[in-house]
Structure formats: C-alpha cells, structure tokens
N, C-alpha and C. Protein backbone atom coordinates (compact mmCIF):
# COMPACT_ATOMS: atom_id res chain seq x y z
N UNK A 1 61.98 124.41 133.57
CA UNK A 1 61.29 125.30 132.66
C UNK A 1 60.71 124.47 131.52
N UNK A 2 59.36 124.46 131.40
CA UNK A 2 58.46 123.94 130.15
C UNK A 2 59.35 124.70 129.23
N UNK A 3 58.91 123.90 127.62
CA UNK A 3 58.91 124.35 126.21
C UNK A 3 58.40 125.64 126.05
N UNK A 4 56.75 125.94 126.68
CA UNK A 4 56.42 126.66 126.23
C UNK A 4 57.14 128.37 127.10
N UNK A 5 57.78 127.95 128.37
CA UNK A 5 58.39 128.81 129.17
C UNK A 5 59.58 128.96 128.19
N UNK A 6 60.32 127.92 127.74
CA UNK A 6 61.08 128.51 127.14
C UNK A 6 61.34 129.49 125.72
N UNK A 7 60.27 129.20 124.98
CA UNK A 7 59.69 129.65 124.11
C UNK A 7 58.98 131.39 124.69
N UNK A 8 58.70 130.82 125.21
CA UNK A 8 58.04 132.78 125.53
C UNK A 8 59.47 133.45 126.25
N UNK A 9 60.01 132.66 126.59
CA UNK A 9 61.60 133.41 127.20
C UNK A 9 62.36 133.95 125.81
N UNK A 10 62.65 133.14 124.55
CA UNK A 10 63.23 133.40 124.03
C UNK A 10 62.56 134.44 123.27
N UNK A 11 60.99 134.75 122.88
CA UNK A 11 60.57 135.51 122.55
C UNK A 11 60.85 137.06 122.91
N UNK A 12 60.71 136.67 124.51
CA UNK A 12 60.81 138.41 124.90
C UNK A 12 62.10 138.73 125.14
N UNK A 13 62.88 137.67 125.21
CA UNK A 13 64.23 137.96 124.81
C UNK A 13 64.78 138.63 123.76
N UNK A 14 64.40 138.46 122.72
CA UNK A 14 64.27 138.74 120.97
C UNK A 14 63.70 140.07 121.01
N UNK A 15 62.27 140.34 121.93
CA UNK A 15 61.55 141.57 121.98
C UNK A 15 62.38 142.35 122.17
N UNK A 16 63.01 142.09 123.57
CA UNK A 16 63.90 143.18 124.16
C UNK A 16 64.93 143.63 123.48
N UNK A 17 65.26 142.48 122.70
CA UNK A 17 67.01 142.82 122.28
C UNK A 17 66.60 143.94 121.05
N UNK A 18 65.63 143.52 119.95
CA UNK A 18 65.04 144.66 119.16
C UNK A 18 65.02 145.51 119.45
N UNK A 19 64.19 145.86 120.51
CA UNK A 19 63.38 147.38 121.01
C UNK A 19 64.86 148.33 121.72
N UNK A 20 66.09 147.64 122.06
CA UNK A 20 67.19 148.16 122.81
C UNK A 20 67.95 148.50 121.02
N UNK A 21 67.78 147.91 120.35
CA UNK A 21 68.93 148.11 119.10
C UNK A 21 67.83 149.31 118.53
N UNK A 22 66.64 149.44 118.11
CA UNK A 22 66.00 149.95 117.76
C UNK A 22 65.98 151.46 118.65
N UNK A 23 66.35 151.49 119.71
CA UNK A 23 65.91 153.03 120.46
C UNK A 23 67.19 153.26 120.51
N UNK A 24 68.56 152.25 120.91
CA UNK A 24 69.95 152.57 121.26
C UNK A 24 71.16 151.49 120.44
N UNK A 25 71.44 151.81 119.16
CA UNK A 25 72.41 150.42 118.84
C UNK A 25 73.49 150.10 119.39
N UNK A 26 73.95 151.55 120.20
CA UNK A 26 75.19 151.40 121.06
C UNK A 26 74.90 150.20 122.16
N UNK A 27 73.78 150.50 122.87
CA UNK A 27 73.62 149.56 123.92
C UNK A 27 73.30 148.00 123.85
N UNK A 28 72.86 148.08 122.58
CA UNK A 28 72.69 146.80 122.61
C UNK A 28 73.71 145.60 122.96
N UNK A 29 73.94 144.52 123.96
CA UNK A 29 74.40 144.04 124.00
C UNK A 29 73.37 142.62 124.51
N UNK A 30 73.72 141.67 123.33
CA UNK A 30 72.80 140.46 122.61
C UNK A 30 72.94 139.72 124.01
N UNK A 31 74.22 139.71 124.81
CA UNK A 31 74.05 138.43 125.70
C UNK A 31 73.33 138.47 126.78
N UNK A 32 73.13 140.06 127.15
CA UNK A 32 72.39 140.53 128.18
C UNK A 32 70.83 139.90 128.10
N UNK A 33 70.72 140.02 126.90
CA UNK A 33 68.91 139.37 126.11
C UNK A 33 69.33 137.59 126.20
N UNK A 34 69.77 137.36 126.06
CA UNK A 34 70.13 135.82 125.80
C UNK A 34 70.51 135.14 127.20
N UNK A 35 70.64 135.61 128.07
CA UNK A 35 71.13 135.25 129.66
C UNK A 35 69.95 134.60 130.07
N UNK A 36 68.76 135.00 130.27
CA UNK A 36 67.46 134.02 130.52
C UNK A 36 66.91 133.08 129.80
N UNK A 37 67.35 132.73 128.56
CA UNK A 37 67.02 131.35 127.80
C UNK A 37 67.74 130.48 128.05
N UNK A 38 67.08 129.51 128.19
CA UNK A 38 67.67 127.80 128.53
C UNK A 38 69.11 127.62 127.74
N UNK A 39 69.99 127.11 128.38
CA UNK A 39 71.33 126.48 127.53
C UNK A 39 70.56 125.78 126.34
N UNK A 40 69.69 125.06 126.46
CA UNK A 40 69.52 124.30 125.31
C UNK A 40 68.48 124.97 124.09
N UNK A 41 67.97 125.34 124.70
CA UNK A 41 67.08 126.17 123.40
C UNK A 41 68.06 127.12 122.42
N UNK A 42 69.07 127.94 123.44
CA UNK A 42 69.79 128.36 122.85
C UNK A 42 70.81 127.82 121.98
N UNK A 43 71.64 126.78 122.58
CA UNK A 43 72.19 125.68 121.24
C UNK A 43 70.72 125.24 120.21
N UNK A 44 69.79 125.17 120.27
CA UNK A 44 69.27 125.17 119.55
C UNK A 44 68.91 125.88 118.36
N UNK A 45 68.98 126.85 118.34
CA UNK A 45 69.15 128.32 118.25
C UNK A 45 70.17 128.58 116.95
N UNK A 46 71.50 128.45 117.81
CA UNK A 46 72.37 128.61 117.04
C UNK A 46 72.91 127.54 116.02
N UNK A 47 72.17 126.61 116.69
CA UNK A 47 72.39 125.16 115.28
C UNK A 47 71.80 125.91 114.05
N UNK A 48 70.46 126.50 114.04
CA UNK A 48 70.04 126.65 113.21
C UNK A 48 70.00 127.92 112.27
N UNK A 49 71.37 128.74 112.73
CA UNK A 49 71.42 129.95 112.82
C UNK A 49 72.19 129.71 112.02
N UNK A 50 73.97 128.45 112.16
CA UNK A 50 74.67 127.85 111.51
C UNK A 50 74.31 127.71 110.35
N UNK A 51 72.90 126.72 110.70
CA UNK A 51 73.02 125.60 109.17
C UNK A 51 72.40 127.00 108.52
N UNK A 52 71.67 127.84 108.67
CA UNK A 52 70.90 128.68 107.31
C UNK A 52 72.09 129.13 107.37
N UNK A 53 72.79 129.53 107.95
CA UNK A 53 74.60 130.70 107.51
C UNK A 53 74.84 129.94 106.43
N UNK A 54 74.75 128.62 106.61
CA UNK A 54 76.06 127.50 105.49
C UNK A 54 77.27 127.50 106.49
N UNK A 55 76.95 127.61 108.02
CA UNK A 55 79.00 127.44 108.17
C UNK A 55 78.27 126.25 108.97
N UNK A 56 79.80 125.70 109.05
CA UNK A 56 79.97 124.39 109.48
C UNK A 56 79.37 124.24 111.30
N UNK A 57 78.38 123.47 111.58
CA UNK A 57 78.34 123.56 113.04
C UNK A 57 78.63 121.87 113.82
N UNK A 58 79.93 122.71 114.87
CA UNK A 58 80.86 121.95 115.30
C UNK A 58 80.29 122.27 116.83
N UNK A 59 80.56 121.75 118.03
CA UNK A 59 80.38 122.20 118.90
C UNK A 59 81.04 123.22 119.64
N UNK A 60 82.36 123.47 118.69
CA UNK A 60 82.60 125.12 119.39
C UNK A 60 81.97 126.20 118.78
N UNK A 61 81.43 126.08 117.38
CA UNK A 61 80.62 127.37 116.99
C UNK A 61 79.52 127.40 117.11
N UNK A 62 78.69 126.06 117.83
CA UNK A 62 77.42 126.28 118.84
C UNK A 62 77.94 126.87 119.68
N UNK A 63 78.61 126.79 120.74
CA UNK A 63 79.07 127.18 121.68
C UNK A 63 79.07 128.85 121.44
N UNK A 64 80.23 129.23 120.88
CA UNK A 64 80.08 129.86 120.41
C UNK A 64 79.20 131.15 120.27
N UNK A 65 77.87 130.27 119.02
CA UNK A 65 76.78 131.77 118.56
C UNK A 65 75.97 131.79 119.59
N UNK A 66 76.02 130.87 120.66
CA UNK A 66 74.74 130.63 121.92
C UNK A 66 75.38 131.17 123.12
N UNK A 67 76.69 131.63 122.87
CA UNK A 67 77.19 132.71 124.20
C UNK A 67 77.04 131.77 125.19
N UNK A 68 77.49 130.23 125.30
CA UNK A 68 77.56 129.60 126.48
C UNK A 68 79.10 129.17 126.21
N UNK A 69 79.50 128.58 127.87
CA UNK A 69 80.90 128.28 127.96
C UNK A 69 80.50 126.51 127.45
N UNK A 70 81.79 126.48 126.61
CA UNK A 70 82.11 125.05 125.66
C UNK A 70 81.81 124.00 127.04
N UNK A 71 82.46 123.97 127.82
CA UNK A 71 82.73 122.99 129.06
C UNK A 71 82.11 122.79 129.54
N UNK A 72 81.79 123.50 130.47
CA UNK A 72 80.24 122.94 130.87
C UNK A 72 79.06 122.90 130.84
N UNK A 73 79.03 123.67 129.03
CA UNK A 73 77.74 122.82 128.44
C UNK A 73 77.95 121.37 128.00
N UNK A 74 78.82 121.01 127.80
CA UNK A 74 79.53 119.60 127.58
C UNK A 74 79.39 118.70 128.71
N UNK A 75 79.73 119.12 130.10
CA UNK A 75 79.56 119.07 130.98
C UNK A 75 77.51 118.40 131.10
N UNK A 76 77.44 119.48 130.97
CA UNK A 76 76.10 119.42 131.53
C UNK A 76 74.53 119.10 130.17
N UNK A 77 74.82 119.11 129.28
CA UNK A 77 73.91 119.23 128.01
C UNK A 77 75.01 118.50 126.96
N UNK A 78 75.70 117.21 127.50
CA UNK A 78 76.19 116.83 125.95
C UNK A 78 75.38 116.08 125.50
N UNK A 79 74.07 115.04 125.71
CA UNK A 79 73.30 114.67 125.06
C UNK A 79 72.50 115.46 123.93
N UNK A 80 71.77 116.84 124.48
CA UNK A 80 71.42 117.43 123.42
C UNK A 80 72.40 118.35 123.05
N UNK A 81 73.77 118.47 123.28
CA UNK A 81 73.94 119.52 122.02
C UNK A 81 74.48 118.77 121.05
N UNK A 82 74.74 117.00 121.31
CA UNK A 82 75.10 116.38 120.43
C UNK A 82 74.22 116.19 119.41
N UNK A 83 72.57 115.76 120.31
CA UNK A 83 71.27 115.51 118.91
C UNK A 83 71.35 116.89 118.56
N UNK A 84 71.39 117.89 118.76
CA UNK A 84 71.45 119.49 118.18
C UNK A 84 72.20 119.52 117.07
N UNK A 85 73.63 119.03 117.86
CA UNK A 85 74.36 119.30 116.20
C UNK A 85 74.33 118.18 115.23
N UNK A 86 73.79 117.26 115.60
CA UNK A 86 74.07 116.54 114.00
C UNK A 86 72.14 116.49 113.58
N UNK A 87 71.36 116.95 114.33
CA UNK A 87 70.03 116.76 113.57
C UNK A 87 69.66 118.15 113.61
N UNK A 88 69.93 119.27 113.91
CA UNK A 88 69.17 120.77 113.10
C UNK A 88 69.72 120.82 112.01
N UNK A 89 71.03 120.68 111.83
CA UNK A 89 71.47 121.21 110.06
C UNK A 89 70.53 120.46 109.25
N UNK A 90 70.17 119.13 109.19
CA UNK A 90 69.48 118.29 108.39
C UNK A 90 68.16 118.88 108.47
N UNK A 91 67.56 118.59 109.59
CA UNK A 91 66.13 119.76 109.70
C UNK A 91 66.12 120.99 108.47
N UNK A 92 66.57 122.02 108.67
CA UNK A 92 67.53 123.23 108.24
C UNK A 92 67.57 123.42 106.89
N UNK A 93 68.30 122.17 106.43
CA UNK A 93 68.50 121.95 104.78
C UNK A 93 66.71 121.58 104.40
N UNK A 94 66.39 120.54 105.17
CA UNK A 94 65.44 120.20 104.66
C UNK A 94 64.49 121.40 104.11
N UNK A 95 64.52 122.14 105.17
CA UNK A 95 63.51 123.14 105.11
C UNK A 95 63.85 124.36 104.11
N UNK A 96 64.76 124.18 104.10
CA UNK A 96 65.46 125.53 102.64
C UNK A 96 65.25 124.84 101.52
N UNK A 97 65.95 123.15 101.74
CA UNK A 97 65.42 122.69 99.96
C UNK A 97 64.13 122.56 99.67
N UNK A 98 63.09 123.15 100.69
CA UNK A 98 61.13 123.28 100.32
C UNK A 98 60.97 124.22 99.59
N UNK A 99 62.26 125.23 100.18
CA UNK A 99 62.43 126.38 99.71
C UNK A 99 63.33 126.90 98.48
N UNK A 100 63.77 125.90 98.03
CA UNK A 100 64.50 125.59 96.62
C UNK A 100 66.37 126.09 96.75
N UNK A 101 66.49 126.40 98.52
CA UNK A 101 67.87 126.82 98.50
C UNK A 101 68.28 125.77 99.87
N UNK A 102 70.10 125.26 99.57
CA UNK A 102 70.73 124.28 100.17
C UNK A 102 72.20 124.98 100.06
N UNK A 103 72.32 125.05 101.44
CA UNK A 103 73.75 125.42 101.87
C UNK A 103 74.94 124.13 101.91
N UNK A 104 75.78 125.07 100.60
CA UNK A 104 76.66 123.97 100.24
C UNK A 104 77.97 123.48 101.46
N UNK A 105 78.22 124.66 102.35
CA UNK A 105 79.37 124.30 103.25
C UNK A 105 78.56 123.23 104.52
N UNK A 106 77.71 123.91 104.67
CA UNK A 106 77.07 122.69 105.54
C UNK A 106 77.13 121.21 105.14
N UNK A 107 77.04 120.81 103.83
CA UNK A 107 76.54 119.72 103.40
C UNK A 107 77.99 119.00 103.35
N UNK A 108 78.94 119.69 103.01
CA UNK A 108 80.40 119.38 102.56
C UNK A 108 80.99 118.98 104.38
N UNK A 109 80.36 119.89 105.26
CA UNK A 109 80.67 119.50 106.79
C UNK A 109 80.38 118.54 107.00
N UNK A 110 79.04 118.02 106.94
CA UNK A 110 78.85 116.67 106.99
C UNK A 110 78.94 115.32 106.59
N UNK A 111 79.56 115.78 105.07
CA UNK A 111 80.22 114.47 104.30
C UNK A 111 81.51 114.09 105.36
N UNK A 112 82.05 115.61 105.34
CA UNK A 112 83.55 115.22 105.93
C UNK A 112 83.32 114.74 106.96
N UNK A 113 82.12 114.63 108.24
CA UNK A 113 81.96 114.00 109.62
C UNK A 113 81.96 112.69 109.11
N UNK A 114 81.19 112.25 107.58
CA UNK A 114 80.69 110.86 107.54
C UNK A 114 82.13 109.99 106.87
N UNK A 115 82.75 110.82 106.53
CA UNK A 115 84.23 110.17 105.91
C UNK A 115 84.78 109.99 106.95
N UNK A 116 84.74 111.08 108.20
CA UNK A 116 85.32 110.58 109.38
C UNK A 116 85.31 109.52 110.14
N UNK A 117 83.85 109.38 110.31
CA UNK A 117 82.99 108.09 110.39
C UNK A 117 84.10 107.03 110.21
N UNK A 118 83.78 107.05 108.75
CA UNK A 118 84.09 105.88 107.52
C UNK A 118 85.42 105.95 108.34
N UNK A 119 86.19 106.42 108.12
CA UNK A 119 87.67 106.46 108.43
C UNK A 119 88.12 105.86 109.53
N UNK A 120 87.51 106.54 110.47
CA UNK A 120 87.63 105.86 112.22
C UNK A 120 86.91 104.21 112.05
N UNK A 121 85.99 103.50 111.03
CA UNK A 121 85.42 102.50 111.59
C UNK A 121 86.65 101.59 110.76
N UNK A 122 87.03 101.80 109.62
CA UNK A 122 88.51 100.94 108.91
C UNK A 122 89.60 101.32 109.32
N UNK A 123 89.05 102.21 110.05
CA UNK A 123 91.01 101.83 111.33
C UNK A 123 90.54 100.96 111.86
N UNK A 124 89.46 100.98 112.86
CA UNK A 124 88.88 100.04 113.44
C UNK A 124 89.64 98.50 112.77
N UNK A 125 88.87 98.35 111.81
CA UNK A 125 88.80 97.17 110.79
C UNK A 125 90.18 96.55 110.56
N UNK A 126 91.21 97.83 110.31
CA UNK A 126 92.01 97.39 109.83
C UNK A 126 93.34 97.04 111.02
N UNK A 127 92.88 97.17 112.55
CA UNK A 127 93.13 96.99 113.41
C UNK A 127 93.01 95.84 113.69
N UNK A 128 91.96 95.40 113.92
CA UNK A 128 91.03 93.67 114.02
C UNK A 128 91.87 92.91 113.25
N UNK A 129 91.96 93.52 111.94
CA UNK A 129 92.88 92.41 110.60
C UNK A 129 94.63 91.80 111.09
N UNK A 130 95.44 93.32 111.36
CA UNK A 130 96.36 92.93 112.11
C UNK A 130 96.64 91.97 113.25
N UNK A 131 95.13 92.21 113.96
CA UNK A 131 95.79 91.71 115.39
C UNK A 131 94.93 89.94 114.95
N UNK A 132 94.63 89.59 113.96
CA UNK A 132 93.81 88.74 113.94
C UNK A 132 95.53 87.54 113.41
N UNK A 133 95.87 88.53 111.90
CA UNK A 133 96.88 88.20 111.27
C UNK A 133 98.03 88.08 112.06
N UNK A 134 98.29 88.64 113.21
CA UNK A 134 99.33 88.68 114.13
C UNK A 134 99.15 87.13 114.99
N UNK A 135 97.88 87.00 115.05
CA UNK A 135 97.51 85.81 115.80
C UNK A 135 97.41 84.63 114.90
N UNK A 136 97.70 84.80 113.72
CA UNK A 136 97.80 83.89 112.98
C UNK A 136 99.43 83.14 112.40
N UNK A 137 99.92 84.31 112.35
CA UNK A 137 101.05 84.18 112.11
C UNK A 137 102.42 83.46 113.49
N UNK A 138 101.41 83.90 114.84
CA UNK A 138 102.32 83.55 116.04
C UNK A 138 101.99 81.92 116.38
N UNK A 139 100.61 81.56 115.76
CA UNK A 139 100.30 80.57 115.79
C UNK A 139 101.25 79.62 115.06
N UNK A 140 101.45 79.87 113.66
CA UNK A 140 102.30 78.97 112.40
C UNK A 140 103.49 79.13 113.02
N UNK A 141 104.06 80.11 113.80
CA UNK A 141 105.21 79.95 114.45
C UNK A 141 105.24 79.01 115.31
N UNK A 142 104.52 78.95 116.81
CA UNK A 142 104.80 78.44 117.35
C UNK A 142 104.91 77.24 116.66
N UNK A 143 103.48 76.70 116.23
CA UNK A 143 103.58 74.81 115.47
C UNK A 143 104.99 74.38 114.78
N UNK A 144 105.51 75.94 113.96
CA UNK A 144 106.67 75.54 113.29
C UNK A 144 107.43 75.25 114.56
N UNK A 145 108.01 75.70 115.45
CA UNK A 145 109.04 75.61 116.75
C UNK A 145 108.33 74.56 117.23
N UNK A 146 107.54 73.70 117.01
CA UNK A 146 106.77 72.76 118.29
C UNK A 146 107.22 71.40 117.14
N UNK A 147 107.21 71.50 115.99
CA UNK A 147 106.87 70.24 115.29
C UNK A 147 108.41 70.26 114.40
N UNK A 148 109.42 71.42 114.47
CA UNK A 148 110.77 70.97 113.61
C UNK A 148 111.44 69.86 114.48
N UNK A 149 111.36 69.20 115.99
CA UNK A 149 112.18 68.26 116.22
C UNK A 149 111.70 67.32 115.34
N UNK A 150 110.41 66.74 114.87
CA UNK A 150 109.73 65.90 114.27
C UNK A 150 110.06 66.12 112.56
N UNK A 151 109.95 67.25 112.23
CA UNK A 151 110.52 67.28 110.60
C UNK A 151 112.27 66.59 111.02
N UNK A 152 112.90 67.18 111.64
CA UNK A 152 114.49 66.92 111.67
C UNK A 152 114.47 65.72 111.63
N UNK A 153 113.96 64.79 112.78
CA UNK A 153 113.87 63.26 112.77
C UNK A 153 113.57 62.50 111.90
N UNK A 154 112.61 63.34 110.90
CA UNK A 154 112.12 62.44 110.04
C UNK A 154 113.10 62.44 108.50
N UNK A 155 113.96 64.23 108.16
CA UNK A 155 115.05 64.38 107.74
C UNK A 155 116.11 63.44 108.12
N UNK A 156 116.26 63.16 108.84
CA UNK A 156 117.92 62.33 109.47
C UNK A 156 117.21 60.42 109.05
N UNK A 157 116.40 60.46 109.22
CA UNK A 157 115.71 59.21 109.15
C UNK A 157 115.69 58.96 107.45
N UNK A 158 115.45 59.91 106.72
CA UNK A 158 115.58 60.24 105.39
C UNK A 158 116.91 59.79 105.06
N UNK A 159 118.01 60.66 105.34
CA UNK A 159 119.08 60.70 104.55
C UNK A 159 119.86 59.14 104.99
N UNK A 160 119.57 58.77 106.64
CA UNK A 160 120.57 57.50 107.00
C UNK A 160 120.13 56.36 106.21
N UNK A 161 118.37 56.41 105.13
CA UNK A 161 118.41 55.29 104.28
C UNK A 161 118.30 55.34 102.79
N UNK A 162 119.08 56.70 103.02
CA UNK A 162 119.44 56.94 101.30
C UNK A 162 121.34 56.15 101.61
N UNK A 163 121.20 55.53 100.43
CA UNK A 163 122.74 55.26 99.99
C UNK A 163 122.98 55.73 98.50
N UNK A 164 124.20 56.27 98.93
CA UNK A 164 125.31 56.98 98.41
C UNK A 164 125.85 56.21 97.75
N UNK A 165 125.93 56.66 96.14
CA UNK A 165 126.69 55.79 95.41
C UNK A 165 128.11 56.26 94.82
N UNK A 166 128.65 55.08 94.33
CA UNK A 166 130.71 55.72 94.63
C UNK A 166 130.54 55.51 93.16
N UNK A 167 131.43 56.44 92.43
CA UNK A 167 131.54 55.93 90.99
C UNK A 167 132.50 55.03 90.97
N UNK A 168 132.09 54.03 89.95
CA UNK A 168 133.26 52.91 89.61
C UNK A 168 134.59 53.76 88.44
N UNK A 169 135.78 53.36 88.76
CA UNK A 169 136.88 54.08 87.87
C UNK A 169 137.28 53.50 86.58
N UNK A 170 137.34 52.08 86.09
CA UNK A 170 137.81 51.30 85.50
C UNK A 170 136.41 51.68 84.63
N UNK A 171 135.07 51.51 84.88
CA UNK A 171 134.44 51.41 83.98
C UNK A 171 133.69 49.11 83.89
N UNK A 172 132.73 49.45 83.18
CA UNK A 172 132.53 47.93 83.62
C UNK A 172 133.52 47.31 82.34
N UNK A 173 133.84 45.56 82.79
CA UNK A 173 134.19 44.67 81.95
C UNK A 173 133.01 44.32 80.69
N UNK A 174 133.10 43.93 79.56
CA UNK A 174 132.58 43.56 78.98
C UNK A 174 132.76 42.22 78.63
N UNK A 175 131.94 41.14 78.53
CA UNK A 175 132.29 39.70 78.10
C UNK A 175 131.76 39.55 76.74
N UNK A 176 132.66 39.48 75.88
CA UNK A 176 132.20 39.21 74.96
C UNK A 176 133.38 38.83 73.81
C-alpha cells in the first residue's frame, strides 16, 4: 500500500468513524474504522496523538492508542515504531511550540529516556574501569608472586652482610 493509499484509508476511515458516532454513538466502535489502516500509519497516528496529549509515548501506549497487538508489531514494524516513537513527539512539540504551547510530560519522558541513556552508557564505562582495574591489579599480583623469590634473595643476601654488633661490658680502658 502507497502513502497516498494509506492516507486516503485513514481518511475514510475517520469519515466513517464520524458519520457512525454522529447518526449512532452507541455503535460506534473506533477499531472497526481503524482495522484497514496500515500498522504503521497507525503507530503513527498515535505517536502523535500522545505527544499533543502530553503523555508519555512508550511502545506500549503506541500500541496501545493504535489498537495493534504489542508483539507482533514488534515483531514485524520494530524499525518504524522505534523511528515513530522517539521522532513524532519531537516533530509534535516542535509544531505546538510554532504554536506557543509545549507539553511538559512529554518533555520530562524524554529527559528521563536520555538519563537512561546516560545511565546505561556509565555502567557501561564504569564496567570497562573495573575490568580494566581488575586487569591491572592481577597483573601487580602476579609480578609480585613472580619476582618475591628475587626480593627474598636479595633480603637474605642483605642481612648475611650486615654484622651484628655485641655490646662491650667493661666499657673501654682509658690510657692515660
């Protein structure tokens, strides 16, 4: 299905679902209208349905407002519902702050993804450091265990040409 197929799908999708709430609100039921648009237009959809709400969009509340199953849209569309969810909210904002309004929970969602970020890359980091320091430290070990016969030898070699002095008891003679 072209863009523009999908686009006129979601249109008369929208038509229909109106004209059914509009003559019957009982009947309306949204997924029945939403069953012929593309999985992805529809995460599309609801990305942007999210970011103007202000709620946080995660891939279960795409999932979610787009009435598809989590799995195997994951399955089958995790490339775009991944560019979906982290580039419509930004789109989204952009386009509200033209409009002089910016949804604050959205924005606070995405700090917290980028602290996550941050967070996951200095574990990272601070992983590398350990295992670097671990390799540093097993190193000074071993050399220490490889090179004390050579300190000892050179200790014993030390002390057998130190001499030991005895005190005298008497004290010296004086001549004089």
């Amino acid at each position: 299905m072209s863009d523009v197929d999908s686009l006129e799908t979601l249109h008369l999708a929208a038509a229909a679902y109106a004209a059914t709430v509009r003559h019957d609100a009982d009947s309306a039921a949204l997924s029945e209208h939403l069953g012929n648009i593309p999985v992805p237009t529809r995460l599309l959809l609801a990305a942007a349905i999210l970011a103007a709400a202000d709620k946080p969009v995660s891939i279960v509340s795409l999932c979610q407002v787009a009435g598809v199953s989590r799995g195997s849209t994951y399955n089958h569309h995790k490339e775009a519902m991944t560019s979906i969810r982290e580039n419509i909210p930004v789109l989204v904002r952009a386009q509200l702050a033209a409009l002089g309004e910016t949804p604050r929970a959205a924005e606070l969602f995405d700090q917290v993804r980028e602290r996550d970020e941050t967070i996951r890359e200095l574990r990272a980091d601070l992983k590398n450091a350990r295992r670097e320091r671990n390799t540093a430290l097993a190193y000074a070990r071993d050399l220490h265990e490889r090179l004390r016969p050579e300190f000892d030898a050179i200790a014993r070699e030390k002390q057998e040409k130190v001499r030991h002095l005895r005190p005298i008891r008497d004290g010296i003679e004086h001549d004089g």
